[in-house]
Protein backbone atom coordinates (compact mmCIF):
# COMPACT_ATOMS: atom_id res chain seq x y z
CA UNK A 1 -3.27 -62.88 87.82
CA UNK A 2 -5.11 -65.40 86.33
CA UNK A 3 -7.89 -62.80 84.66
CA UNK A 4 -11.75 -64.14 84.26
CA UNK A 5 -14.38 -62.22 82.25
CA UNK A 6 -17.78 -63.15 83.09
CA UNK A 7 -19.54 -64.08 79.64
CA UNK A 8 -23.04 -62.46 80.99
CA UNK A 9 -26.14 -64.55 81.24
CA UNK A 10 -27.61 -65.14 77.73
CA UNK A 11 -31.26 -64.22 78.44
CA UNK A 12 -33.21 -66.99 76.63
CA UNK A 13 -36.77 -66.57 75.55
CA UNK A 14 -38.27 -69.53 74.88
CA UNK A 15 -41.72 -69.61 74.42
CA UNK A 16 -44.69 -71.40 75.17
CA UNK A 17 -46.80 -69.94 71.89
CA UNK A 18 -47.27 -73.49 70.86
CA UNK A 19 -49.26 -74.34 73.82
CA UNK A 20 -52.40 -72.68 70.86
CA UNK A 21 -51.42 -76.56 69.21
CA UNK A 22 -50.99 -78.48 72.44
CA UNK A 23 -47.12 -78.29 72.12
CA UNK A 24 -44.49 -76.13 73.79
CA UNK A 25 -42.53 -74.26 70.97
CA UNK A 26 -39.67 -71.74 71.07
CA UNK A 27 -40.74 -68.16 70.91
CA UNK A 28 -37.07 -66.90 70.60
CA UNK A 29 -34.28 -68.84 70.59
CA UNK A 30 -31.75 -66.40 72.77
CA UNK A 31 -30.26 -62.94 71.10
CA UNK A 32 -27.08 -63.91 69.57
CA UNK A 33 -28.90 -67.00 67.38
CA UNK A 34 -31.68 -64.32 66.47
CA UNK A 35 -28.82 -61.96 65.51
CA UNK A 36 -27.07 -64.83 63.08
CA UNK A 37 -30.71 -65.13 61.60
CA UNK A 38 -32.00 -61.55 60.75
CA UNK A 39 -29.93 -61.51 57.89
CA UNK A 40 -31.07 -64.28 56.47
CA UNK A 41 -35.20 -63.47 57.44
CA UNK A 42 -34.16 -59.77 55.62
CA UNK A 43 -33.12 -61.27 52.52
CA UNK A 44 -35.81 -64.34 52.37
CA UNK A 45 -39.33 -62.36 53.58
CA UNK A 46 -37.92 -59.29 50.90
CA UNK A 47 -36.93 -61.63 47.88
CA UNK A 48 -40.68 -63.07 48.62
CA UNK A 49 -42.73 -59.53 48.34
CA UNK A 50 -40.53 -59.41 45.25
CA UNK A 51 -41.21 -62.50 43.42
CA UNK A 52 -44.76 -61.44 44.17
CA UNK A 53 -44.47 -57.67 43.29
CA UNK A 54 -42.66 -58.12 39.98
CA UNK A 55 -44.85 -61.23 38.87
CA UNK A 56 -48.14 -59.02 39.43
CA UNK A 57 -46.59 -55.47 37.86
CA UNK A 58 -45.41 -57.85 34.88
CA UNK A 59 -48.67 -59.24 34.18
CA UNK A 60 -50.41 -55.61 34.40
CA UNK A 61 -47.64 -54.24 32.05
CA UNK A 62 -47.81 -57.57 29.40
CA UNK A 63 -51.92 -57.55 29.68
CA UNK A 64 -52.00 -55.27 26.89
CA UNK A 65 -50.00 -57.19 24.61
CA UNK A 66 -50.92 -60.66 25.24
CA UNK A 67 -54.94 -60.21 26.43
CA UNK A 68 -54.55 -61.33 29.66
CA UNK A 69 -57.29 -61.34 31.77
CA UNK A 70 -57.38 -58.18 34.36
CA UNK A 71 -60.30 -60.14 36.67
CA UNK A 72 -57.51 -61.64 38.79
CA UNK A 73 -55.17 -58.63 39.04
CA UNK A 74 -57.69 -56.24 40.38
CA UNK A 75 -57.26 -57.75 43.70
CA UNK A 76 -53.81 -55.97 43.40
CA UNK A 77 -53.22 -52.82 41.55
CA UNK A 78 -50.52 -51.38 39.56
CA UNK A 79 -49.58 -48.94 41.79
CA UNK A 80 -49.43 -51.76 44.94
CA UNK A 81 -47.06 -54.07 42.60
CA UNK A 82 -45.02 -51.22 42.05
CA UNK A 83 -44.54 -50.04 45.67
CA UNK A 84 -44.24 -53.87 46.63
CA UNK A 85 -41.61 -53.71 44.39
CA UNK A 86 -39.73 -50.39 45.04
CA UNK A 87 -39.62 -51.20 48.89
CA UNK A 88 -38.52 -54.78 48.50
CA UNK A 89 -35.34 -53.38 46.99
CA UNK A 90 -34.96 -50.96 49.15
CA UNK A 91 -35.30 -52.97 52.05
CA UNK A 92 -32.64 -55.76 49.99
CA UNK A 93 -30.09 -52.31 50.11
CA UNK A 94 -30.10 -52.37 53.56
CA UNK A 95 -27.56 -54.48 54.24
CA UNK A 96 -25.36 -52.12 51.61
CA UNK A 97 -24.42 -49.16 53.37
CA UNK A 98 -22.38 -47.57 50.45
CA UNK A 99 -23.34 -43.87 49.35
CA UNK A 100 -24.80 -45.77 46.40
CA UNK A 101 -26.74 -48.08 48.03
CA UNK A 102 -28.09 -45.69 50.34
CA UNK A 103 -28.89 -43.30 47.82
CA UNK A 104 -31.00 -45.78 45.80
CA UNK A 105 -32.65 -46.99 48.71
CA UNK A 106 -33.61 -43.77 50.12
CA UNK A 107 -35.01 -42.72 46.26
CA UNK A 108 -37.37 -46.03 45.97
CA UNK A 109 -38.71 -45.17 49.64
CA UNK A 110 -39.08 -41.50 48.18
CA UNK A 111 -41.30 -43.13 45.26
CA UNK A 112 -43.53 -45.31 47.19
CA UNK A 113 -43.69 -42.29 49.88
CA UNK A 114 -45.22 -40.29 47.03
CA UNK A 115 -47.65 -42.91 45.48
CA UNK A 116 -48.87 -43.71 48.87
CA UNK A 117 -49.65 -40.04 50.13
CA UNK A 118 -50.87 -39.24 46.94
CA UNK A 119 -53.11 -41.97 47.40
CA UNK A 120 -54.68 -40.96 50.65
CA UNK A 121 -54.73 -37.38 49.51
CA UNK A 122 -57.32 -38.59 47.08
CA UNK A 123 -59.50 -40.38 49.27
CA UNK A 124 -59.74 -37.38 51.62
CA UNK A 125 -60.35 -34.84 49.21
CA UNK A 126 -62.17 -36.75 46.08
CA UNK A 127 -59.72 -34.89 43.94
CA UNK A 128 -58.04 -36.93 41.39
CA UNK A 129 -54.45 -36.32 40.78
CA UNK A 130 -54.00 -38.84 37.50
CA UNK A 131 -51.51 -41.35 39.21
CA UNK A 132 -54.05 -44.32 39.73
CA UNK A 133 -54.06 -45.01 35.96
CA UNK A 134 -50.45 -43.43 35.14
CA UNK A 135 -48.45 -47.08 34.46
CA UNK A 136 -51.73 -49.14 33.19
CA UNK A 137 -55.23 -48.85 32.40
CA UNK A 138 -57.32 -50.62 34.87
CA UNK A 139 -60.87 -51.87 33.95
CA UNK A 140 -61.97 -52.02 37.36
CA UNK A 141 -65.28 -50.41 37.33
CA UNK A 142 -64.38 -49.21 40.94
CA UNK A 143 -61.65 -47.18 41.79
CA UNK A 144 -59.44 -48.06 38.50
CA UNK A 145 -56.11 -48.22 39.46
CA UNK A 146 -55.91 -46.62 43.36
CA UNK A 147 -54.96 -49.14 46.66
CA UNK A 148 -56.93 -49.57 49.18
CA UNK A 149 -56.18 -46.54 51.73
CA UNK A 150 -54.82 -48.90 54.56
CA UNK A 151 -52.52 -50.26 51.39
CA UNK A 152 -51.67 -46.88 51.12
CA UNK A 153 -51.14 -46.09 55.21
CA UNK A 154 -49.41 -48.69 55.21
CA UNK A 155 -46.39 -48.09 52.65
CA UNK A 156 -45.96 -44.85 53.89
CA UNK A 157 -45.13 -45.81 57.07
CA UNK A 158 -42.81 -48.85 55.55
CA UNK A 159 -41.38 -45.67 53.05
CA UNK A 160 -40.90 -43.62 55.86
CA UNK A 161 -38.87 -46.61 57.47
CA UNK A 162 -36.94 -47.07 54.75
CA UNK A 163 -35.90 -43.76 53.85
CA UNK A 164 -34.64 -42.74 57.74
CA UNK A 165 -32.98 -45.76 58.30
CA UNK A 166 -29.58 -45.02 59.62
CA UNK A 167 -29.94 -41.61 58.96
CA UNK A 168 -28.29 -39.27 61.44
CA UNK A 169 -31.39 -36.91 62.68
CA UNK A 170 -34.02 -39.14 61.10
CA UNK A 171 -32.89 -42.63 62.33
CA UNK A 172 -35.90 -42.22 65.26
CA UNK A 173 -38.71 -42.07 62.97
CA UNK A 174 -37.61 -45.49 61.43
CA UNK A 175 -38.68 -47.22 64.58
CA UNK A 176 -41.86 -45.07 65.12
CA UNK A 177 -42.90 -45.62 61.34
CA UNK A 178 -42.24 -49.24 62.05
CA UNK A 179 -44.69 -48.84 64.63
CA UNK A 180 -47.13 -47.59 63.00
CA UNK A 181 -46.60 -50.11 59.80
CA UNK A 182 -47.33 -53.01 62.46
CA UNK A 183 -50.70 -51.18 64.27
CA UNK A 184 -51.55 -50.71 60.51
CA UNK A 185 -51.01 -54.16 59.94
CA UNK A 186 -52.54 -55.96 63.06
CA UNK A 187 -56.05 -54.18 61.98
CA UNK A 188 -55.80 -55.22 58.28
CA UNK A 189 -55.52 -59.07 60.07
CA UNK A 190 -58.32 -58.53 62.36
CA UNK A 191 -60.57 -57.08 59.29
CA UNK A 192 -59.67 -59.87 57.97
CA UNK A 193 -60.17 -62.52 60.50
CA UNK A 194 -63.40 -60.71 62.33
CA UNK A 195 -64.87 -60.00 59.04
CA UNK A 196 -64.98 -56.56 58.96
CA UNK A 197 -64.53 -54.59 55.13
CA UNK A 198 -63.72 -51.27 56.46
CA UNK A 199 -60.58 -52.22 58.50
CA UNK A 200 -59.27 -53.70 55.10
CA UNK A 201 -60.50 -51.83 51.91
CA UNK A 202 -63.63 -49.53 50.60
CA UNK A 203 -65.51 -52.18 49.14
CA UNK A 204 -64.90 -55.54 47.18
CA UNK A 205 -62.69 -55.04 44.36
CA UNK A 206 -60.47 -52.09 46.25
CA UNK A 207 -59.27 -53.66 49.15
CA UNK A 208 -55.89 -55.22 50.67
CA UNK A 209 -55.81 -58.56 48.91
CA UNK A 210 -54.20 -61.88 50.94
CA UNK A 211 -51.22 -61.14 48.16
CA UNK A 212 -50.94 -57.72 49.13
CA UNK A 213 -50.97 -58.20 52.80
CA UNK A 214 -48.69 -61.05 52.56
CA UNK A 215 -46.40 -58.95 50.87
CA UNK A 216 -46.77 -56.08 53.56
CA UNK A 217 -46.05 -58.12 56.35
CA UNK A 218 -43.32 -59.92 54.59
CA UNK A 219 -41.81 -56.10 54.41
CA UNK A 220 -42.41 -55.51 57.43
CA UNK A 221 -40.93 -58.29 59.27
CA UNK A 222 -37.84 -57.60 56.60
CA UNK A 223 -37.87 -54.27 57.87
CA UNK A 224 -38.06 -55.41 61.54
CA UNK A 225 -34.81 -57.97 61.37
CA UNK A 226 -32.54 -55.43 59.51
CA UNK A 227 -32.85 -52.69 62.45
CA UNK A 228 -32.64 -55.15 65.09
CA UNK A 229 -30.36 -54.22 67.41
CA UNK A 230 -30.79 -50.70 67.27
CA UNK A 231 -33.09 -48.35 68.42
CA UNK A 232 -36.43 -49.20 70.23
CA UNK A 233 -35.51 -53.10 68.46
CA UNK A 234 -32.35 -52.54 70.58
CA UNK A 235 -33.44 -54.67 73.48
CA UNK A 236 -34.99 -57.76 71.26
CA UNK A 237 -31.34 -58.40 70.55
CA UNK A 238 -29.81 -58.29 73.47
CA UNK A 239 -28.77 -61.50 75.75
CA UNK A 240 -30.49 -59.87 79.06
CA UNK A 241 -33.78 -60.81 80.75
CA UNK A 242 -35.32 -58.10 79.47
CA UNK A 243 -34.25 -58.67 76.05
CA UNK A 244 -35.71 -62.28 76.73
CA UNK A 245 -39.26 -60.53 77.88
CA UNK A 246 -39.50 -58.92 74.74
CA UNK A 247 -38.86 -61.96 72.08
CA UNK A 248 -41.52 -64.13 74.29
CA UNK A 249 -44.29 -61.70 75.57
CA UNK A 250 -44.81 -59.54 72.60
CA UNK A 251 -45.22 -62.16 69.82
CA UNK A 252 -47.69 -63.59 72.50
CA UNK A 253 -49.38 -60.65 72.56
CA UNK A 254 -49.90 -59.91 69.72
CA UNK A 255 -50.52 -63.45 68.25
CA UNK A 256 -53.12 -64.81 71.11
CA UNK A 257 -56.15 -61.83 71.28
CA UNK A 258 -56.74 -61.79 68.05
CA UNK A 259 -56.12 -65.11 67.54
CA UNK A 260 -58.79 -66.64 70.35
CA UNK A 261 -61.04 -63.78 68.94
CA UNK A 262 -61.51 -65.17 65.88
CA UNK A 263 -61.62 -68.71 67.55
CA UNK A 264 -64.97 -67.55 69.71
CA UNK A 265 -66.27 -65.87 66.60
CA UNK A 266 -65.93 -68.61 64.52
CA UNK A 267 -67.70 -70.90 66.94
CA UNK A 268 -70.44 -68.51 67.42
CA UNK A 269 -70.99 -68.26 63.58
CA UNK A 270 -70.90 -72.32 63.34
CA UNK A 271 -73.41 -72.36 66.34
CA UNK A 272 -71.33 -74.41 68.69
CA UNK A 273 -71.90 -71.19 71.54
CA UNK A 274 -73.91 -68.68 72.43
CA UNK A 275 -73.06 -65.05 72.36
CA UNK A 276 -72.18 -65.14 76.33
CA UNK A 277 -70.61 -68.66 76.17
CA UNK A 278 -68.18 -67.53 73.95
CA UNK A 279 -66.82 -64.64 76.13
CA UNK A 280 -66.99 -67.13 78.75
CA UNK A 281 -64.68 -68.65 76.40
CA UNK A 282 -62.56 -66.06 75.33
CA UNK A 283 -62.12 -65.28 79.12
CA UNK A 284 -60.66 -68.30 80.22
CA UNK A 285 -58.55 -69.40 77.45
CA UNK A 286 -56.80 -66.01 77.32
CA UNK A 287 -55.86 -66.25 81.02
CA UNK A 288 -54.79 -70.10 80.94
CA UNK A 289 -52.40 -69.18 77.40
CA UNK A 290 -51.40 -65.57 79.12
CA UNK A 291 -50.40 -67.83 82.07
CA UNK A 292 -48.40 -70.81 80.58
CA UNK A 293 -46.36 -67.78 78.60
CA UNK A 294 -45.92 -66.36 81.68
CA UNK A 295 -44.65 -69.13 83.86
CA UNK A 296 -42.70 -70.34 80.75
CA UNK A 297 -40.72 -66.88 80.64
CA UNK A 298 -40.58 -67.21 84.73
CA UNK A 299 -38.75 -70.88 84.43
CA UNK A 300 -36.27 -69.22 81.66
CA UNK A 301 -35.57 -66.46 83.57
CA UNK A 302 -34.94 -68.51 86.66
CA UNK A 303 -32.71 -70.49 84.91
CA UNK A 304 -30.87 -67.73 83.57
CA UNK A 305 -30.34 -66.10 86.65
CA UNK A 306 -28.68 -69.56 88.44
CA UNK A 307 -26.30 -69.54 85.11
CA UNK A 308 -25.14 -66.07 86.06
CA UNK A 309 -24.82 -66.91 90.11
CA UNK A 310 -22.97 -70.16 89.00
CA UNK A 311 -20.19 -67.77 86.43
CA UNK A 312 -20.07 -64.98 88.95
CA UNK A 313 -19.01 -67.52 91.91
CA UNK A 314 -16.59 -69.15 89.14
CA UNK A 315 -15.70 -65.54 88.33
CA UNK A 316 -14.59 -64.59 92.34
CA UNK A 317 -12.87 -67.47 92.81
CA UNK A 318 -10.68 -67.11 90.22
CA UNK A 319 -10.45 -63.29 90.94
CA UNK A 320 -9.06 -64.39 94.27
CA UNK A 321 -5.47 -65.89 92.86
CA UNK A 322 -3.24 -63.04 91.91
CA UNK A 323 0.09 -63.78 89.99
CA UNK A 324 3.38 -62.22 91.42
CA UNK A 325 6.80 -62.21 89.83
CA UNK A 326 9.18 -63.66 92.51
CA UNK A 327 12.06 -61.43 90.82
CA UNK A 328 10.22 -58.10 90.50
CA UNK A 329 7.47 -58.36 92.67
CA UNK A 330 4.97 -56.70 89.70
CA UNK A 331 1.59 -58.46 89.64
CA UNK A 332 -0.09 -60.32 86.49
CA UNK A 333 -3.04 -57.54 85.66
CA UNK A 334 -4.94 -57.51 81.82
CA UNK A 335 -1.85 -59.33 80.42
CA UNK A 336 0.97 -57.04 81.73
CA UNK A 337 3.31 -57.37 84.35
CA UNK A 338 2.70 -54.14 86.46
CA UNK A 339 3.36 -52.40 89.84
CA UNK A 340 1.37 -53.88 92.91
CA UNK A 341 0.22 -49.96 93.32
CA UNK A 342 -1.23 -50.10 90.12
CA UNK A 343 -2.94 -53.08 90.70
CA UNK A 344 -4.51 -52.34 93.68
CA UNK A 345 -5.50 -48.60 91.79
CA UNK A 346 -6.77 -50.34 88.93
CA UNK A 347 -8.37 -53.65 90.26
CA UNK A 348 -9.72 -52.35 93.50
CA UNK A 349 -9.85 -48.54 93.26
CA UNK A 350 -7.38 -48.64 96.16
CA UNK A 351 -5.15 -45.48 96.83
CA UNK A 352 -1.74 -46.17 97.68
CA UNK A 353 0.52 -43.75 99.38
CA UNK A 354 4.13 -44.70 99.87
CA UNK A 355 6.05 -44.53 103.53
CA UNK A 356 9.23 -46.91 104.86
CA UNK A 357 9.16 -49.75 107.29
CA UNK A 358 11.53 -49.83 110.53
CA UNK A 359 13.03 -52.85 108.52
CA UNK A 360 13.92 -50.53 105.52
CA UNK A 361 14.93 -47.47 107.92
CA UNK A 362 17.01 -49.91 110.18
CA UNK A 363 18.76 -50.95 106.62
CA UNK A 364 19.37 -47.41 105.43
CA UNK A 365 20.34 -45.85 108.85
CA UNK A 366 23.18 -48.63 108.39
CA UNK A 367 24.96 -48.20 105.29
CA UNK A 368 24.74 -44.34 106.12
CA UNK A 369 26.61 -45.66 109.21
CA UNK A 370 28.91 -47.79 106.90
CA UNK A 371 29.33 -45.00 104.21
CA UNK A 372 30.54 -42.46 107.05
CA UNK A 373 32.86 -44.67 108.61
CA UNK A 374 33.93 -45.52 105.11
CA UNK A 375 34.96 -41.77 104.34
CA UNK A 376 36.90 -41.37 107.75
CA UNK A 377 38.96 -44.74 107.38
CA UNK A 378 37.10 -46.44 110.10
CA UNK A 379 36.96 -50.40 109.84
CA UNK A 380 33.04 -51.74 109.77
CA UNK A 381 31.53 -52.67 112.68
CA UNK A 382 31.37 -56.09 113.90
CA UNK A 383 28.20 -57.71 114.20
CA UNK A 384 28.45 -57.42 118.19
CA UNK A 385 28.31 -53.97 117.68
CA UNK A 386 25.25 -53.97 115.92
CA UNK A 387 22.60 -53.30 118.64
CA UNK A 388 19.72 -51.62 117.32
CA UNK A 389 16.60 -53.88 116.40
């Protein structure tokens, strides 16, 4: 039999994010391209938090020797190039799943696991445990040496992440850490972009500093492409409409609020609106963007779902011609000649019992004829005699 196996629809998810720009752009380009890439965004977003961890713990540890001035480097601490540092290899040993590797990795997350809580133990208690300070001494005349406690937050969770990955009873709390590393994240942005100090640091000089949140995200998103594919990421990778809902609606939402947020609030601070103008605003260009993603997933999906009608109808037509050996009557089945009751068993869930056709009995009922008149020296019958039908 000539054998087809449907390929599956590859769930697309291409994205109308763009339409912020007045241009349709890809939100995801299909599963088994963002598969290919993940590697590659691993590797490049960790290497980045790396070159910017190690050039920032350098220049604290070198300050000493060569004067350098510590104005610029309170916006990062120590403590934060370290961690940026210790989780950017970590997250680089992912792809090296030796005992080694795994080892190491799982030892760095342990380090920046203990800095961080350390860290936030201190800010909830106002007892100091000597770690702010323990590398470097930090001139900053407020809070030498100690993140910012969403800094902190926020490396536990990616520590946490790094430390269960792939590990047997622990490999759950990856994705929830993840989780949490991304809420984390999303209200460092909007302290950021709405202007409010206490969703990104205590006060001006301890705070999460562009560098340091670049570096966080950059983690993050390293984080992200390394466990996609399995657990709650499982579906993101996967060629299926609802792995195609995921790569296109949740960049959109989380991208768009804050982003038209900050749009209205911007235009209200510039004077261009007033107060109820811009949730006028805010209103209507949420629900024309939430739309146009919307309808742009809807046309994908449709799509999708006429290329799997079009392979399935390829697929039963092709199902329909069945391959049978004109010498031994076996049928073509998976590659291997086999027995027409297996076919049936195996193709069709058929079950076969076995019985004999008047043709067959007619045929036996004759050479037991023949073999009897054999033994008593009888000559054959002639074909006259041959009555029965």
């Amino acid at each position: 039999m000539h054998h087809a196996t449907a390929k599956g629809s590859r769930g697309d998810g291409l994205g109308l994010l763009g339409v912020v720009s007045a241009s349709a752009v890809s939100a995801a380009d299909g599963a088994p391209r963002a598969g290919r890439l993940a590697p590659t965004i691993q590797a490049t977003c960790a290497l980045l938090a790396l070159a910017i961890g190690s050039g920032v713990l350098g220049a604290w540890l070198l300050r000493p020797l060569f004067g350098i001035d510590g104005s610029f480097l309170w916006l990062m601490k120590a403590n934060t190039a370290l961690s940026v540092v210790c989780c950017s290899v970590g997250t680089l040993l992912l792809g090296h799943e030796g005992r080694g590797a795994t080892s190491l990795r799982r030892l760095l997350g342990g380090v920046v696991f203990a800095i961080a809580l350390a860290t936030l133990v201190q800010y909830a208690t106002g007892v100091e445990l000597g770690i702010d300070q323990l590398l470097v001494t930090d001139p900053s005349p407020s809070f030498p040496g100690r993140m910012s406690p969403w800094s902190a937050a926020t490396f536990l969770f990616l520590a946490t992440a790094l430390i269960a990955h792939r590990a047997s009873q622990l490999d759950w709390q990856a994705d929830g850490a993840l989780l949490g590393a991304g809420a984390t994240l999303q209200i460092i942005l909007a302290g950021y972009l709405y202007g409010v100090t206490e969703f990104y640091g205590v006060d001006r000089l301890t705070r999460v500093s562009p560098q340091t949140l670049a570096c966080l995200a950059a983690l993050w998103i390293a984080l992200i492409a390394a466990r996609l594919g399995t657990g709650i990421l499982a579906i993101a990778a996967r060629p299926t409409p609802g792995g195609s809902a995921v790569r296109l609606l949740l960049p959109a939402a989380v991208i768009l609020p804050p982003l038209l947020g900050w749009v209205r609030l911007l235009a209200e601070w510039e004077g261009l609106v007033s107060p109820l103008r811009g949730v006028a605003f805010f209103a209507a260009a949420q629900t024309m963007l939430l739309g146009a993603v919307i309808y742009g997933f809807a046309l994908r999906l449709d799509a999708s779902e006429g290329r799997f009608r079009a392979e399935r109808r390829r697929r039963e037509e092709l199902e329909r011609m069945v391959a049978i050996c004109a010498w031994t009557g076996r049928v073509r089945w998976n590659g291997d000649w086999v027995r027409i009751e297996q076919y049936l068993r195996e193709r069709w869930g058929v079950r076969v019992t076995h019985t004999i056709s008047d043709e067959a009995m007619l045929r036996m009922e004759e050479e037991i004829a023949a073999t009897e008149r054999a033994e008593d020296g009888q000559p054959p019958p002639r074909p006259s005699e041959r009555t029965r039908t």
